[in-house]
C-alpha atoms as a PDB file:
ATOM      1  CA  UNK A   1       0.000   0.000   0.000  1.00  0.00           C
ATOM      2  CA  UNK A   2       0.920   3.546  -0.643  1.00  0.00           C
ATOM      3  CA  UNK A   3      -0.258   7.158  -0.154  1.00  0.00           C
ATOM      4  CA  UNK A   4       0.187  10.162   0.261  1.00  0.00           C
ATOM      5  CA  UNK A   5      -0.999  13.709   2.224  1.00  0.00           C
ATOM      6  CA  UNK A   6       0.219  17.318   1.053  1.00  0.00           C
ATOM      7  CA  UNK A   7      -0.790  19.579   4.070  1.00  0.00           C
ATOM      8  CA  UNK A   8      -0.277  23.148   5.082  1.00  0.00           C
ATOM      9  CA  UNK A   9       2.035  23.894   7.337  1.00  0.00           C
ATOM     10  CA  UNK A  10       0.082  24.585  10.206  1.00  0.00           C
ATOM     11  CA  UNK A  11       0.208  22.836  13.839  1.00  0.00           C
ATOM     12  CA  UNK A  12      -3.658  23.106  13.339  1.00  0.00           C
ATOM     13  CA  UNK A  13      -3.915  20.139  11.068  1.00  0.00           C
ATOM     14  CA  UNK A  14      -1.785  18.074  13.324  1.00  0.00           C
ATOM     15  CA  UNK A  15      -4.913  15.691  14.402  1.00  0.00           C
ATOM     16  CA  UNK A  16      -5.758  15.608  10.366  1.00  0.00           C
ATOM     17  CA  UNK A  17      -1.667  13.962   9.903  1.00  0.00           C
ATOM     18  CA  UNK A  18      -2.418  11.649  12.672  1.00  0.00           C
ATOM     19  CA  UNK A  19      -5.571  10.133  11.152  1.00  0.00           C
ATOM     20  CA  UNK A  20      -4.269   9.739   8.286  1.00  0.00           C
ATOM     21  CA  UNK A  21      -1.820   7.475   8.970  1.00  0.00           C
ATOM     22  CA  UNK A  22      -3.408   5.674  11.806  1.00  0.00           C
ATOM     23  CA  UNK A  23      -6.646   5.382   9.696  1.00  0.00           C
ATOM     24  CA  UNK A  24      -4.110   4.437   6.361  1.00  0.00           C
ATOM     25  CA  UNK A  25      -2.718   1.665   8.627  1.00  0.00           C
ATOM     26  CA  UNK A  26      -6.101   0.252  10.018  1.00  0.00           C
ATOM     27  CA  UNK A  27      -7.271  -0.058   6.517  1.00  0.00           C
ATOM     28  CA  UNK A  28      -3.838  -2.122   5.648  1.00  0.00           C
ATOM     29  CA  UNK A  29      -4.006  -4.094   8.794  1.00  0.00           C
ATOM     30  CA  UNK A  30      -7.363  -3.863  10.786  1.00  0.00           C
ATOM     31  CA  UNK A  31      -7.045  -7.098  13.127  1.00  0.00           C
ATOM     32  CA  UNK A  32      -2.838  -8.011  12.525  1.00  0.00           C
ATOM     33  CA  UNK A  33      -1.387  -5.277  15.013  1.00  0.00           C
ATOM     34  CA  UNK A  34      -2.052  -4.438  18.276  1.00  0.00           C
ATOM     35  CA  UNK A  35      -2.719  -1.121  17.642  1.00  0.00           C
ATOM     36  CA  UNK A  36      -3.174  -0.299  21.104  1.00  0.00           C
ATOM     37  CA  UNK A  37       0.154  -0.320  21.601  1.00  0.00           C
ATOM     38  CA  UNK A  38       1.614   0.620  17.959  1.00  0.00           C
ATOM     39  CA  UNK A  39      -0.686   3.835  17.614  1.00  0.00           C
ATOM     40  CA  UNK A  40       1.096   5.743  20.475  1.00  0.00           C
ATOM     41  CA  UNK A  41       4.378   5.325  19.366  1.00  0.00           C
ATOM     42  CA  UNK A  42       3.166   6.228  15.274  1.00  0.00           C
ATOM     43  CA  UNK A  43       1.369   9.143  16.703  1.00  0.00           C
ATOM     44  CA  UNK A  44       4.563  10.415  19.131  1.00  0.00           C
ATOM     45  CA  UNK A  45       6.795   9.391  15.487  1.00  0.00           C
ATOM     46  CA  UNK A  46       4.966  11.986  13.181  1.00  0.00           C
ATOM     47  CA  UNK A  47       3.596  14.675  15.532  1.00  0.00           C
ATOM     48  CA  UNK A  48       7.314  15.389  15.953  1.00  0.00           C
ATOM     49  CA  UNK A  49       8.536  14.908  12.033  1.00  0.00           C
ATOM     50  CA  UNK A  50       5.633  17.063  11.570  1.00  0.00           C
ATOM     51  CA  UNK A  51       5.337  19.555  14.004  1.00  0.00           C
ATOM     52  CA  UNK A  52       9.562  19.789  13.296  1.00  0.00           C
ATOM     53  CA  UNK A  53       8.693  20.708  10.236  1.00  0.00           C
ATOM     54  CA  UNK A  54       5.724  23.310  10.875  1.00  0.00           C
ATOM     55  CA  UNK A  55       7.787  25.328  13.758  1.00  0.00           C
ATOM     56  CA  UNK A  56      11.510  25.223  12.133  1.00  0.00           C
ATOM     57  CA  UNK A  57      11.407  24.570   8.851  1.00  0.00           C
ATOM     58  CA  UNK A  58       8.323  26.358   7.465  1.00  0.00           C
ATOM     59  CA  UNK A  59       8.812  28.938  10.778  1.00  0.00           C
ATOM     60  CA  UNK A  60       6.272  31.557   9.734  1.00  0.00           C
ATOM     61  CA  UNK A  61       5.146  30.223   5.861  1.00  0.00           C
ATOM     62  CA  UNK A  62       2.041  28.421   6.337  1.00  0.00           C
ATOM     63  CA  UNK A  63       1.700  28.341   2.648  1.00  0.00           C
ATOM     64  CA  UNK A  64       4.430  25.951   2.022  1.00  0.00           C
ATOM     65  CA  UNK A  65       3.001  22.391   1.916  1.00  0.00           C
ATOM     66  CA  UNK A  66       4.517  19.567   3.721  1.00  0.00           C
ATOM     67  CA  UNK A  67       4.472  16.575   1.788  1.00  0.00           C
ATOM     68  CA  UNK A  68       4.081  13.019   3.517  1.00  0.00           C
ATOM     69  CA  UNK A  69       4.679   9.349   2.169  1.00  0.00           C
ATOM     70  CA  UNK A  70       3.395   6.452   3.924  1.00  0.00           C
ATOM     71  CA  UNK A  71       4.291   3.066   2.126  1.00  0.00           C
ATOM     72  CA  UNK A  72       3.958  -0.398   3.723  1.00  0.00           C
ATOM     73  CA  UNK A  73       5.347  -3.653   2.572  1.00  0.00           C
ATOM     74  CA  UNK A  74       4.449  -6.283   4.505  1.00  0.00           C
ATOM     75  CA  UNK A  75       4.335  -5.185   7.944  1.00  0.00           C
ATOM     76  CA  UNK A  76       7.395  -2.596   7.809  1.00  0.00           C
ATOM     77  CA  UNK A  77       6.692   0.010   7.419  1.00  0.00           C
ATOM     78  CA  UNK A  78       8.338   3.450   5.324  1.00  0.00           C
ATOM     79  CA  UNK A  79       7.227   7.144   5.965  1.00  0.00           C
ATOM     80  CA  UNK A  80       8.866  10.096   4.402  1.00  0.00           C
ATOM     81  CA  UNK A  81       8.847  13.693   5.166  1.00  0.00           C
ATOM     82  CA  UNK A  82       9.296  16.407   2.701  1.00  0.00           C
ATOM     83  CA  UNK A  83       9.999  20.110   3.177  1.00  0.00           C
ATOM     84  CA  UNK A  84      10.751  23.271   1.319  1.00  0.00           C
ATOM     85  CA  UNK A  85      13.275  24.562   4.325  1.00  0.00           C
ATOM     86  CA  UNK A  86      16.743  25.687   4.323  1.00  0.00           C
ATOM     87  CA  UNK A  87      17.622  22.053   5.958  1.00  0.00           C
ATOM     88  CA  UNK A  88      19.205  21.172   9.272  1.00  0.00           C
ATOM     89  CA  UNK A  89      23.148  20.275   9.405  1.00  0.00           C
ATOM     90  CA  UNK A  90      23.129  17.012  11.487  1.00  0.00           C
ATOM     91  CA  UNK A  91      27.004  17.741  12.172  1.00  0.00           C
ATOM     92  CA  UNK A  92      25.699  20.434  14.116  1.00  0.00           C
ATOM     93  CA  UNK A  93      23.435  17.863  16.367  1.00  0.00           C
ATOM     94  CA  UNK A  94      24.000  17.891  20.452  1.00  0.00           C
ATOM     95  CA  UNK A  95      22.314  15.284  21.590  1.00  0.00           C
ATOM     96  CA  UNK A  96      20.829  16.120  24.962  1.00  0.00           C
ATOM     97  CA  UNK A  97      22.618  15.538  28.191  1.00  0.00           C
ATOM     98  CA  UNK A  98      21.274  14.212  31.382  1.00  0.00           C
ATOM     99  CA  UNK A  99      23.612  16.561  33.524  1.00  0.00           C
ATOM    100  CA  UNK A 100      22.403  19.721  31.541  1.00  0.00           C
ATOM    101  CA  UNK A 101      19.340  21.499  31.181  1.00  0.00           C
ATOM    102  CA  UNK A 102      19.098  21.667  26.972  1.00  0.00           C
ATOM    103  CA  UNK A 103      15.761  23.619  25.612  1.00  0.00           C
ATOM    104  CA  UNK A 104      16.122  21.626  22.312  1.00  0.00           C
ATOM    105  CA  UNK A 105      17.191  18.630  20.281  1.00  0.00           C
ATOM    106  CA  UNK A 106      15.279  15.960  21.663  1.00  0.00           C
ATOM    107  CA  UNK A 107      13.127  15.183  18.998  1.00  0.00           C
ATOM    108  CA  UNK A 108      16.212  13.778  16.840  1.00  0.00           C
ATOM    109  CA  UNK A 109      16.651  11.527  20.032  1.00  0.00           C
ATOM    110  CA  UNK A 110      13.037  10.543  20.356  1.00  0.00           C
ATOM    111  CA  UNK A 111      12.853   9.450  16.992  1.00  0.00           C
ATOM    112  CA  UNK A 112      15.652   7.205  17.089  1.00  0.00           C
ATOM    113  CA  UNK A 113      14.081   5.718  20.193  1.00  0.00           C
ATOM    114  CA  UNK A 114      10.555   4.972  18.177  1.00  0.00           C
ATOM    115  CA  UNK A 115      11.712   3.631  14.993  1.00  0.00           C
ATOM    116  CA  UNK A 116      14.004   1.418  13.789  1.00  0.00           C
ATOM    117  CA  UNK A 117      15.760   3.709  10.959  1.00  0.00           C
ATOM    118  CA  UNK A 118      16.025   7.643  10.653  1.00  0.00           C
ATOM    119  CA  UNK A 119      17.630   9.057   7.959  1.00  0.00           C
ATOM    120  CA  UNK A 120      17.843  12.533   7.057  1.00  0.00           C
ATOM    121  CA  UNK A 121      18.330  13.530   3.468  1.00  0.00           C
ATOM    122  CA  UNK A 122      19.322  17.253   3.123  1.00  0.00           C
ATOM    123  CA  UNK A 123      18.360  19.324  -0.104  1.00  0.00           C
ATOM    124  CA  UNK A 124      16.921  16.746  -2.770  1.00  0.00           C
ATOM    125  CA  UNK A 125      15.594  18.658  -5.934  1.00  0.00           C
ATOM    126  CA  UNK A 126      15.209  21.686  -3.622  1.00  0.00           C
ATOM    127  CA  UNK A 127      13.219  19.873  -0.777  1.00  0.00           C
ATOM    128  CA  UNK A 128      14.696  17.900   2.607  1.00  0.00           C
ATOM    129  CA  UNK A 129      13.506  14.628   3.456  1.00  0.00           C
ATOM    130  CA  UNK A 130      12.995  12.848   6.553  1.00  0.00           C
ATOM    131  CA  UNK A 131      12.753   8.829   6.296  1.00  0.00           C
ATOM    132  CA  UNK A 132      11.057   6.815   9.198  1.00  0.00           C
ATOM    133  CA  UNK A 133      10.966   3.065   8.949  1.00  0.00           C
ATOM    134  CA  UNK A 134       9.573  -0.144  11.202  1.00  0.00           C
ATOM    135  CA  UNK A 135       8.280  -2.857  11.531  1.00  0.00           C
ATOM    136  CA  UNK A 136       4.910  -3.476  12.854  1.00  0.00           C
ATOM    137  CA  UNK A 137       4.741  -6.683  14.625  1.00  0.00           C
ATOM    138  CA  UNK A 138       1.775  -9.169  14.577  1.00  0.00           C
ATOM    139  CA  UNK A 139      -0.456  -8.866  17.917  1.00  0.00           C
ATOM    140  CA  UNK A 140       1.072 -12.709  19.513  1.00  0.00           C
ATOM    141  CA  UNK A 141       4.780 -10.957  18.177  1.00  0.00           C
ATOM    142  CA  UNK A 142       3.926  -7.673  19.907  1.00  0.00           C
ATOM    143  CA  UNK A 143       2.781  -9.740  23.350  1.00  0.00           C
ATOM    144  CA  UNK A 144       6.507 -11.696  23.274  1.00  0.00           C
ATOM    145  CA  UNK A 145       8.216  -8.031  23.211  1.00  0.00           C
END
């Protein structure tokens, strides 16, 4: 299955990103994940790709779209994320420490937490791209985790 959503860049359409996919994915798979526990950590996953995008990237153009991919093969699982921003330099990345109070970069680490592959692609044909894959494991798969 594939798809796609082009949405403004506005926080407000936040709940319409996360039905999307969660909806896209219960179409794909209604009864083979225990989406109980998957949906959480999906939600979490794109809320902060998305919301990245909306408050640093697009910072103050609503009118640029954001552009999302959701693909699944199987049961993994591949979701992109394209914007029109200048692009962030992951050799500039400081990972949060526990011993210091940091206002930012947390949502690099939370990402890498949820899924099991982030990549980062900086300035493709004028646009940045985020790539998010998993795998969603069967409901008696999910209960041995």
């Amino acid at each position: 299955m594939r798809t796609e959503l082009h949405v403004p860049s506005d926080l407000q359409f936040l709940t319409v990103v996360e039905n999307w996919l969660l909806g896209s994915l219960q179409v794909a798979l209604p009864d083979q994940v225990d989406w109980s526990r998957q949906a959480n950590r999906l939600r979490l996953a794109l809320v902060e790709a998305y919301s990245n995008v909306v408050r640093h990237a697009h910072k103050d153009q609503p009118n640029l779209p954001v552009l999302i991919r959701l693909e699944l093969k199987d049961r993994d699982l591949y979701l992109e994320i394209w914007d029109h921003g200048q692009g962030f330099d992951l050799s500039t990345y400081m990972p949060p420490s526990p011993d210091q109070q940091q206002e930012g970069g947390y949502g690099w680490l939370i990402l890498h937490r949820l899924m099991d592959k982030v990549e980062y692609r900086l300035q493709v044909n004028g646009r940045n791209c985020l790539m998010l894959e998993t795998h969603l494991p069967r409901e008696d798969e999910a209960a041995l985790e």
